[in-house]
Each structure stands twice: as structure tokens, then as C-alpha cells.
C-alpha atoms as a PDB file:
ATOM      1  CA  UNK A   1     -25.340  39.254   9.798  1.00  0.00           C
ATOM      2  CA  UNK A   2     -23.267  39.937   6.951  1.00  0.00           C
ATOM      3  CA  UNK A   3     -25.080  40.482   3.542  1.00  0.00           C
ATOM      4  CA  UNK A   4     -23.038  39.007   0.301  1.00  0.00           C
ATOM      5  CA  UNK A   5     -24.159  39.995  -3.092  1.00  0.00           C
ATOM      6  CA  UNK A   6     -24.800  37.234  -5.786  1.00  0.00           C
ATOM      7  CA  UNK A   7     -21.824  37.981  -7.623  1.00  0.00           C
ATOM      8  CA  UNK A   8     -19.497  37.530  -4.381  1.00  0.00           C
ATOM      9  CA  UNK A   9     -20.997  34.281  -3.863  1.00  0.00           C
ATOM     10  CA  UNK A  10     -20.669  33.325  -7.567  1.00  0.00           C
ATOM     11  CA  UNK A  11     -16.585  34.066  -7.118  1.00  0.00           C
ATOM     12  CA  UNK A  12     -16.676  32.080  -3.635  1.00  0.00           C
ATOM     13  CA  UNK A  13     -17.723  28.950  -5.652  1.00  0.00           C
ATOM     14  CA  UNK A  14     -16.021  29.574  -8.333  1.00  0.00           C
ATOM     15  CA  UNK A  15     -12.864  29.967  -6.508  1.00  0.00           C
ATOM     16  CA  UNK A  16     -13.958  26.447  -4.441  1.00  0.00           C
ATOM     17  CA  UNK A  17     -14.157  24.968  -7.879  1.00  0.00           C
ATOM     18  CA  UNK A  18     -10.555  25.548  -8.849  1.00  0.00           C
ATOM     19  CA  UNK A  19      -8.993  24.040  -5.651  1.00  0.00           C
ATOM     20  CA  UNK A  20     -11.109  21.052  -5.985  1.00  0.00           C
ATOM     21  CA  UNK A  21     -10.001  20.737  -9.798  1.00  0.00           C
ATOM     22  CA  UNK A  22      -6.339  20.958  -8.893  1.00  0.00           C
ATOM     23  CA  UNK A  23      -6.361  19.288  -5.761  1.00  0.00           C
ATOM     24  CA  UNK A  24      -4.419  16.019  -6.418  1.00  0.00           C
ATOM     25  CA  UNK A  25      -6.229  12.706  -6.792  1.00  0.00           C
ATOM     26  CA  UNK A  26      -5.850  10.570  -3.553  1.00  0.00           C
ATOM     27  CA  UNK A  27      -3.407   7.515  -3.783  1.00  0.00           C
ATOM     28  CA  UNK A  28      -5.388   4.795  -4.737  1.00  0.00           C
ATOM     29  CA  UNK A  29      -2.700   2.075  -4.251  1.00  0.00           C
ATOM     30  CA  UNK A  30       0.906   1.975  -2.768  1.00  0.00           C
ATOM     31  CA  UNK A  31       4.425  -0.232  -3.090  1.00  0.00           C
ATOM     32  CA  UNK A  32       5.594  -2.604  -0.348  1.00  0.00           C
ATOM     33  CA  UNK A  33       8.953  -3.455  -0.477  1.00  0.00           C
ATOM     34  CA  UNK A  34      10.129  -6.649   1.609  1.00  0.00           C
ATOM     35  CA  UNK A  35      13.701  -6.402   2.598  1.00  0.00           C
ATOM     36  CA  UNK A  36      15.073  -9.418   3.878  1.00  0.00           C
ATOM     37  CA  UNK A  37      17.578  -8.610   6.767  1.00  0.00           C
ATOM     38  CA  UNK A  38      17.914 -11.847   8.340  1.00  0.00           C
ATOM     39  CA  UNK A  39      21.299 -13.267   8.768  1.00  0.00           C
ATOM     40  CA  UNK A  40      21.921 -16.215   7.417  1.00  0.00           C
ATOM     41  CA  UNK A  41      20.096 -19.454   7.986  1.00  0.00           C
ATOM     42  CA  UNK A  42      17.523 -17.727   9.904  1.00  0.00           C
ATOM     43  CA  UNK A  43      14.159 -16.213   9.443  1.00  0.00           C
ATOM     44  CA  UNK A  44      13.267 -15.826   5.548  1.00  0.00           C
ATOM     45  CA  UNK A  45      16.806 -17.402   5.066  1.00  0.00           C
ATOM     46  CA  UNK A  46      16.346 -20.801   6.830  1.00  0.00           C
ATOM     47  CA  UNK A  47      17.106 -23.635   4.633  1.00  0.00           C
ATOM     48  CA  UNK A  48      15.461 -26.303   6.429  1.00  0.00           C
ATOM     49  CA  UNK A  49      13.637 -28.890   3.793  1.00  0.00           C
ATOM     50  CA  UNK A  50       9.553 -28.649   4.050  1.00  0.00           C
ATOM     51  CA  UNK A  51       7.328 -29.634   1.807  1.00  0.00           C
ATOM     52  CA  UNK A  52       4.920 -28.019  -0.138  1.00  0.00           C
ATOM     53  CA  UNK A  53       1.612 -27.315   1.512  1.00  0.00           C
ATOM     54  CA  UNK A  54      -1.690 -25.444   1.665  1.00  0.00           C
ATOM     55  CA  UNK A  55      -0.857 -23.920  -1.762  1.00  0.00           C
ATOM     56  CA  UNK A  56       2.774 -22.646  -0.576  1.00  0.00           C
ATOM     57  CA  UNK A  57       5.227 -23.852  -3.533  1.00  0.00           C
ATOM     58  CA  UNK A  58       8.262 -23.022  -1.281  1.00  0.00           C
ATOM     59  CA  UNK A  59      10.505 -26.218  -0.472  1.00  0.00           C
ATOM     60  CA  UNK A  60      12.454 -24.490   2.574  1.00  0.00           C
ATOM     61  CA  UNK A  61      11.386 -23.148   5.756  1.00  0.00           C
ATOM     62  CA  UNK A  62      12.764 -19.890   4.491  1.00  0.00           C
ATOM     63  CA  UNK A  63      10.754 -19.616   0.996  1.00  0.00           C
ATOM     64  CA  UNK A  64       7.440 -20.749   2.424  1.00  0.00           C
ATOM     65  CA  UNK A  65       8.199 -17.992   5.199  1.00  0.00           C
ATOM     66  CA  UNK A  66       9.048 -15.208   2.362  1.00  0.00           C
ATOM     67  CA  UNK A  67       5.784 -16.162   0.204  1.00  0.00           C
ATOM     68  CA  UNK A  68       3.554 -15.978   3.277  1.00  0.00           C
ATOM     69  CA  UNK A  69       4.854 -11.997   4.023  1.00  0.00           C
ATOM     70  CA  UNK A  70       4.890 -11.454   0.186  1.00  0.00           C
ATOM     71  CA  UNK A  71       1.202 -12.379  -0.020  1.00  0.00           C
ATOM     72  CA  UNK A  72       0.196 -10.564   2.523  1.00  0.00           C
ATOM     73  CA  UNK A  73       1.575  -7.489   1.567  1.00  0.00           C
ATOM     74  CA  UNK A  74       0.084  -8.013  -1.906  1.00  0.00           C
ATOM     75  CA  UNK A  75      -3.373  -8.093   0.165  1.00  0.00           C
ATOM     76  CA  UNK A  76      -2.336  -5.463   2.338  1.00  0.00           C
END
């Protein structure tokens, strides 16, 4: 067994003190980006006509597909 003094343990948590001060905060939130990549007329880009429903303003196919992701992400 290995015997420590009081003043070696005193510089052991002392020295455990500093790291946790400058330890960086964890990330509390992070960025989605949505990049669109579909070709045209498809996907987030499909301009068939819809209407409005269940709270989605979008008036296309397309847009209705878009705010769906985009609100999920904002969940996410």
C-alpha cells in the first residue's frame, strides 16, 4: 500500500480542479444544414400542386416535402 501525505493529496485535487475548470463546456446544441440535391422536378423540387394540409403551408409536392425535413431537423 502506498502511503500519500495530506499535502500530496491536497495537489492531486487541486490539480483535478484545474482540468475540470478548463475543460470545455459540452455542446449543448448543433446546426443542420439541408442541402437540396435533387435534380429538377424531383424530390424537394417537385412542382406538383397540393394543397395545404395538417398545418403544412407548402402548395407543391416539393415545399410540403422541404418543410417536413426542415421541421424535423429543427426537432432533431
Amino acid at each position: 500500500m502506498i502511503r500519500r501525505s495530506n499535502s500530496d493529496v491536497q495537489r492531486c485535487l487541486i490539480a483535478a480542479a484545474i482540468c475540470l475548470a478548463l475543460a470545455p463546456a459540452p455542446a449543448s446544441a448543433a446546426t443542420f444544414v439541408l442541402i437540396n440535391a435533387d435534380p429538377p422536378g424531383e424530390g424537394f423540387n417537385d412542382p406538383t400542386a397540393v394543397t395545404p394540409i395538417g398545418g403544412n403551408p407548402g402548395t407543391t409536392r416539393g415545399q410540403q416535402r422541404l418543410n417536413v425535413f426542415a421541421r424535423g431537423l429543427e426537432y432533431w
